[in-house]
C-alpha atoms as a PDB file:
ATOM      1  CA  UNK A   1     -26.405   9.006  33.679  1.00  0.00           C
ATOM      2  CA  UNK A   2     -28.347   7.911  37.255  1.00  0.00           C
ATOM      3  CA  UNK A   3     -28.966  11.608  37.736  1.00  0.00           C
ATOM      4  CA  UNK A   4     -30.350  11.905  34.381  1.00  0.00           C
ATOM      5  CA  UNK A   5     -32.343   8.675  34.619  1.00  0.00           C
ATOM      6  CA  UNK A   6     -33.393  10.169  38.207  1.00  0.00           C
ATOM      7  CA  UNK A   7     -34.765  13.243  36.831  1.00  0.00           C
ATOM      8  CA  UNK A   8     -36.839  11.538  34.521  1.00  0.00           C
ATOM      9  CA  UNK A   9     -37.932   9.219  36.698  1.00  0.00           C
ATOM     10  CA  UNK A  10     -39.195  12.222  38.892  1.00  0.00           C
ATOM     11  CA  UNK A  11     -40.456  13.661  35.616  1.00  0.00           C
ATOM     12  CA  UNK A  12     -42.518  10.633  35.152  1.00  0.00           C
ATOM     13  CA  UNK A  13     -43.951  10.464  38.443  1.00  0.00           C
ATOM     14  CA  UNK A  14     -45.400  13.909  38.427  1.00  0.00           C
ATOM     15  CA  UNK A  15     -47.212  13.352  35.098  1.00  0.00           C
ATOM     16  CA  UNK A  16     -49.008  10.571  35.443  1.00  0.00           C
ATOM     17  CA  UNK A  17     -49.031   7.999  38.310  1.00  0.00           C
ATOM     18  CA  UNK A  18     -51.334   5.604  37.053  1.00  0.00           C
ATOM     19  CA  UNK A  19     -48.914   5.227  34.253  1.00  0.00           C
ATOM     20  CA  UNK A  20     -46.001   4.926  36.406  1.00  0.00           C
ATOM     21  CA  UNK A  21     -47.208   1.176  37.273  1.00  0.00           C
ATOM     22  CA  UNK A  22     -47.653  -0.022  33.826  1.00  0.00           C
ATOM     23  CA  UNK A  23     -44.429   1.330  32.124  1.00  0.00           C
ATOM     24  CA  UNK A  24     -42.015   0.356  35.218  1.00  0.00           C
ATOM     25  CA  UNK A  25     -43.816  -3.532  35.304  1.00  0.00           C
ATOM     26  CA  UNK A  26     -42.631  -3.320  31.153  1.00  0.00           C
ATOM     27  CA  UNK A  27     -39.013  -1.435  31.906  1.00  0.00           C
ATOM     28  CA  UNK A  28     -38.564  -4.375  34.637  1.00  0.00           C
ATOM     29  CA  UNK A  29     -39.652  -7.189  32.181  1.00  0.00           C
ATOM     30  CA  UNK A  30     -38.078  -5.952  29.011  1.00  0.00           C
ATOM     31  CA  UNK A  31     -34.357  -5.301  30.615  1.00  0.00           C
ATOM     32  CA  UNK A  32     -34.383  -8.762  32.146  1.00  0.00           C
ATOM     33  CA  UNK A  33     -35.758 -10.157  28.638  1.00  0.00           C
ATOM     34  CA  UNK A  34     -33.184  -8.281  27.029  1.00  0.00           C
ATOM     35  CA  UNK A  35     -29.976  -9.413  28.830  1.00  0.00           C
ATOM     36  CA  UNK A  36     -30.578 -13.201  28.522  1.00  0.00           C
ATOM     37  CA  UNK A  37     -30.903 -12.282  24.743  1.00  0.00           C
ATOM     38  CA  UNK A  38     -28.060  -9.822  24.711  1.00  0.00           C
ATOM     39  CA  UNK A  39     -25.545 -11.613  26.549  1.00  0.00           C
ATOM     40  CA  UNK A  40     -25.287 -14.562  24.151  1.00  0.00           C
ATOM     41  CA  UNK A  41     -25.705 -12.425  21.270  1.00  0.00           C
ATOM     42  CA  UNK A  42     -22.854 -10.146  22.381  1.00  0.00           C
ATOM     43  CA  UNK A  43     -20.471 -13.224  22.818  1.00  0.00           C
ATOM     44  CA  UNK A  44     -21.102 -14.605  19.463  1.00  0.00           C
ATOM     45  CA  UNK A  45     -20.590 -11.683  17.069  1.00  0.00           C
ATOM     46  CA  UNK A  46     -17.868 -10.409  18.985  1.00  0.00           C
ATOM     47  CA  UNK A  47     -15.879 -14.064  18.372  1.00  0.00           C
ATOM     48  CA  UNK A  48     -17.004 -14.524  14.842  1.00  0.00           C
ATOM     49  CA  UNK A  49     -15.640 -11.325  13.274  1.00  0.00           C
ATOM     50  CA  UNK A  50     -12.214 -11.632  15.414  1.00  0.00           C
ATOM     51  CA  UNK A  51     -12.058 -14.807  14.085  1.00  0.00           C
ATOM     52  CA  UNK A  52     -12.648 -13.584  10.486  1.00  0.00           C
ATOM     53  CA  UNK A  53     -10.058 -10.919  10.667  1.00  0.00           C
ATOM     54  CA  UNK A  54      -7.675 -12.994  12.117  1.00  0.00           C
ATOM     55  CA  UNK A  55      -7.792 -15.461   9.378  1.00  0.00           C
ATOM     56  CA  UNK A  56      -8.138 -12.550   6.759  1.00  0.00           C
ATOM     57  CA  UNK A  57      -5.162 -11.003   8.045  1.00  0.00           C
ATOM     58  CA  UNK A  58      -2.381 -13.495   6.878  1.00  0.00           C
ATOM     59  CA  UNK A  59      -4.509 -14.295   3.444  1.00  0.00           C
ATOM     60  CA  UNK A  60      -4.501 -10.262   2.291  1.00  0.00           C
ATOM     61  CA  UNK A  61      -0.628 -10.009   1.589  1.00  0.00           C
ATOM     62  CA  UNK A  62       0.602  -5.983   2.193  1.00  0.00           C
ATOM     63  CA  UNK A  63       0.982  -3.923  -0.009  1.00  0.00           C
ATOM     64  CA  UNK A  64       4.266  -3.413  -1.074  1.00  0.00           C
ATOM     65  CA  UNK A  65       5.619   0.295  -1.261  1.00  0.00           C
ATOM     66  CA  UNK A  66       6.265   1.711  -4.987  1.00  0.00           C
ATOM     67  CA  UNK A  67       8.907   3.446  -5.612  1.00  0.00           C
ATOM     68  CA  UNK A  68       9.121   5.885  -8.623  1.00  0.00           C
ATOM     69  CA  UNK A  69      12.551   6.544  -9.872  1.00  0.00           C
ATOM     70  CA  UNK A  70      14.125   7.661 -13.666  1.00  0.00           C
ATOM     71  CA  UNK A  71      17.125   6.565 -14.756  1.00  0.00           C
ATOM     72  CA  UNK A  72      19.217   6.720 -18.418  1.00  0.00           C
ATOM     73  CA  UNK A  73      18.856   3.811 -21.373  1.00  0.00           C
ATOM     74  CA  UNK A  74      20.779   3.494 -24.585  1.00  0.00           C
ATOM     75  CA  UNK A  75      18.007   4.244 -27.290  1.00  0.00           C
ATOM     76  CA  UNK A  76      18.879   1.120 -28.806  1.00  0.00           C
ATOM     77  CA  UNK A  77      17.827  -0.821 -25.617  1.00  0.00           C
ATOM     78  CA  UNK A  78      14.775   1.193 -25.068  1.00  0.00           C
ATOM     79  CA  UNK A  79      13.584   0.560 -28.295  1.00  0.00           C
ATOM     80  CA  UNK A  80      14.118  -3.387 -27.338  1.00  0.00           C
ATOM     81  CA  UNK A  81      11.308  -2.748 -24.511  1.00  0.00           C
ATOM     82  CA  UNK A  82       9.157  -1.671 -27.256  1.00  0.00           C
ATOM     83  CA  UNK A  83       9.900  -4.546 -29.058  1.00  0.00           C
ATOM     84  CA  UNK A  84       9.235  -6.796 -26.235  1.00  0.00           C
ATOM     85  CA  UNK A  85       5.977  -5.056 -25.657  1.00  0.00           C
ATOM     86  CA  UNK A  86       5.018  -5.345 -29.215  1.00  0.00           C
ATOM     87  CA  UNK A  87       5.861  -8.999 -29.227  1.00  0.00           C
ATOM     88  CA  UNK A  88       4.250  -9.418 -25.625  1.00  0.00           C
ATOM     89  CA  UNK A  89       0.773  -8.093 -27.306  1.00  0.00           C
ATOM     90  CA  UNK A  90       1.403 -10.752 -30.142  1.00  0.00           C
ATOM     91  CA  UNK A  91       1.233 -13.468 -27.535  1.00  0.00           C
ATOM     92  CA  UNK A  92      -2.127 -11.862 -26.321  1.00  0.00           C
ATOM     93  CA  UNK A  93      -0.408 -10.830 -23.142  1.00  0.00           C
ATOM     94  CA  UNK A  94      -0.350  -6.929 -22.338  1.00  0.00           C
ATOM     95  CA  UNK A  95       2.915  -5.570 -20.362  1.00  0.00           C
ATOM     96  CA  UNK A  96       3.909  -1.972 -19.388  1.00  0.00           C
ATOM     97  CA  UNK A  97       7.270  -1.109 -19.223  1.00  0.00           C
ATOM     98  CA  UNK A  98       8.072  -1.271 -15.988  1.00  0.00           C
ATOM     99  CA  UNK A  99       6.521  -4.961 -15.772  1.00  0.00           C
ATOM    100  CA  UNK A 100       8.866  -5.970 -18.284  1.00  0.00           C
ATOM    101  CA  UNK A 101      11.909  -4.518 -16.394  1.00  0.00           C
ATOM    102  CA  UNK A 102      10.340  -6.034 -13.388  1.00  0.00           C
ATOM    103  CA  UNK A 103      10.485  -9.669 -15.061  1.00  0.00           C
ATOM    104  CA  UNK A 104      14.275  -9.259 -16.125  1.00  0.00           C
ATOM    105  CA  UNK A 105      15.176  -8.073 -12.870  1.00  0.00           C
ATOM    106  CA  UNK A 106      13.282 -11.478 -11.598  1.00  0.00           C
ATOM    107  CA  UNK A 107      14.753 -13.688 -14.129  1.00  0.00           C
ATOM    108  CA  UNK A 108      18.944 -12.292 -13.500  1.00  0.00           C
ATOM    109  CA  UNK A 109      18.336 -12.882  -9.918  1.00  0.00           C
ATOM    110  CA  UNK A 110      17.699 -16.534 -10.132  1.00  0.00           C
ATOM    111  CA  UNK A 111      21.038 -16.939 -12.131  1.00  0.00           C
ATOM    112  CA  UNK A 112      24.405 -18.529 -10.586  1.00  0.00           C
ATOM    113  CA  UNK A 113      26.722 -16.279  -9.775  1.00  0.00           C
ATOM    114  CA  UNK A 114      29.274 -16.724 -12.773  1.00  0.00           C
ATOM    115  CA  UNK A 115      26.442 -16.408 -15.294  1.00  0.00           C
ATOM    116  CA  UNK A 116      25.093 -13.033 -13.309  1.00  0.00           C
ATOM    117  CA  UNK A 117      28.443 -11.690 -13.227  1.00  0.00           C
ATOM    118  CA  UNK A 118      28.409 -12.489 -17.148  1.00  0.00           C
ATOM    119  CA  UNK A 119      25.511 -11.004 -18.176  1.00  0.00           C
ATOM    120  CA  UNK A 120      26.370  -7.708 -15.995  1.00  0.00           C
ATOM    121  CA  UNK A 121      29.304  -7.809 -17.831  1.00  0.00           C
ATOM    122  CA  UNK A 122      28.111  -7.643 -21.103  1.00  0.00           C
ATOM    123  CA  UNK A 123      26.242  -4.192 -20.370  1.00  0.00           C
ATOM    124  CA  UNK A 124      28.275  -1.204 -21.317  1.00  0.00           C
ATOM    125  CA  UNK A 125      28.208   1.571 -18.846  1.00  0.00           C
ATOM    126  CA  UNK A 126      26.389   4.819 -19.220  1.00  0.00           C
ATOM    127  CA  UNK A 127      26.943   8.360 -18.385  1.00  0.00           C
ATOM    128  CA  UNK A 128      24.220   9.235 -15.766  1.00  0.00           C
ATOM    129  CA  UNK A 129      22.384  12.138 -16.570  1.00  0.00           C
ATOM    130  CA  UNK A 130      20.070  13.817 -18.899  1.00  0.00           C
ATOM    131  CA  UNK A 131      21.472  13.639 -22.485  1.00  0.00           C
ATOM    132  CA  UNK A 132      22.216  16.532 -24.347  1.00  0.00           C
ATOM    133  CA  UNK A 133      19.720  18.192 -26.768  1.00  0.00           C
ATOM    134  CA  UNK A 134      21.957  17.845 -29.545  1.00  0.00           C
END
């Protein structure tokens, strides 16, 4: 960059020396006028958004992967989610599916152990698999 700003200082010379007075007495006084200015500017936006996204950081929680995954229901008990979803809309609160699975999963994990092992079981088990077409 010096041999750049060299050239164009040489550049400058040769065009016009009358005008090389007047524009180096305004390059001298605007870089010193600048740096004052710049200096404390430079400190105090550089603090203020470090600060920011340091205290942004732990508000914004991550994201939490999704998984997608199928599995096999009874087609009694996945008409009972349609039920549920039906009865969720009566109580002017709209659920998908997966929400609602989401909710029972929350609600069996806060049980005591002998009631969890109770409710898993009253589930039957289920071949795993797509069922047949017939």
């Amino acid at each position: 960059m010096t041999a750049s700003s060299a050239k164009s200082r040489t550049t400058t010379t040769a065009k016009a020396p009358a005008k090389k007075t007047k524009p180096s007495a305004t390059r001298k006084a605007a870089p010193s006028s600048v740096k004052p200015a710049a200096k404390p500017l430079q400190a105090t936006p550089v603090e203020v958004p470090l600060a920011t996204a340091e205290k942004s950081k732990p508000v914004k929680e991550k994201k939490v992967k999704v998984v997608r995954d199928s599995f096999t229901i009874p087609k009694t008990e996945f008409t009972q989610i349609a039920d549920m979803k039906k009865r969720a809309m009566a109580l002017g609160v709209e659920i998908k599916k997966s929400e609602l699975i989401r909710a029972g999963l929350q609600i069996i994990s806060g049980l005591p152990d002998a009631s969890f092992k109770k409710a898993l079981a009253a589930i039957p088990t289920v071949k795993t698999g797509r069922p047949s077409k017939a």
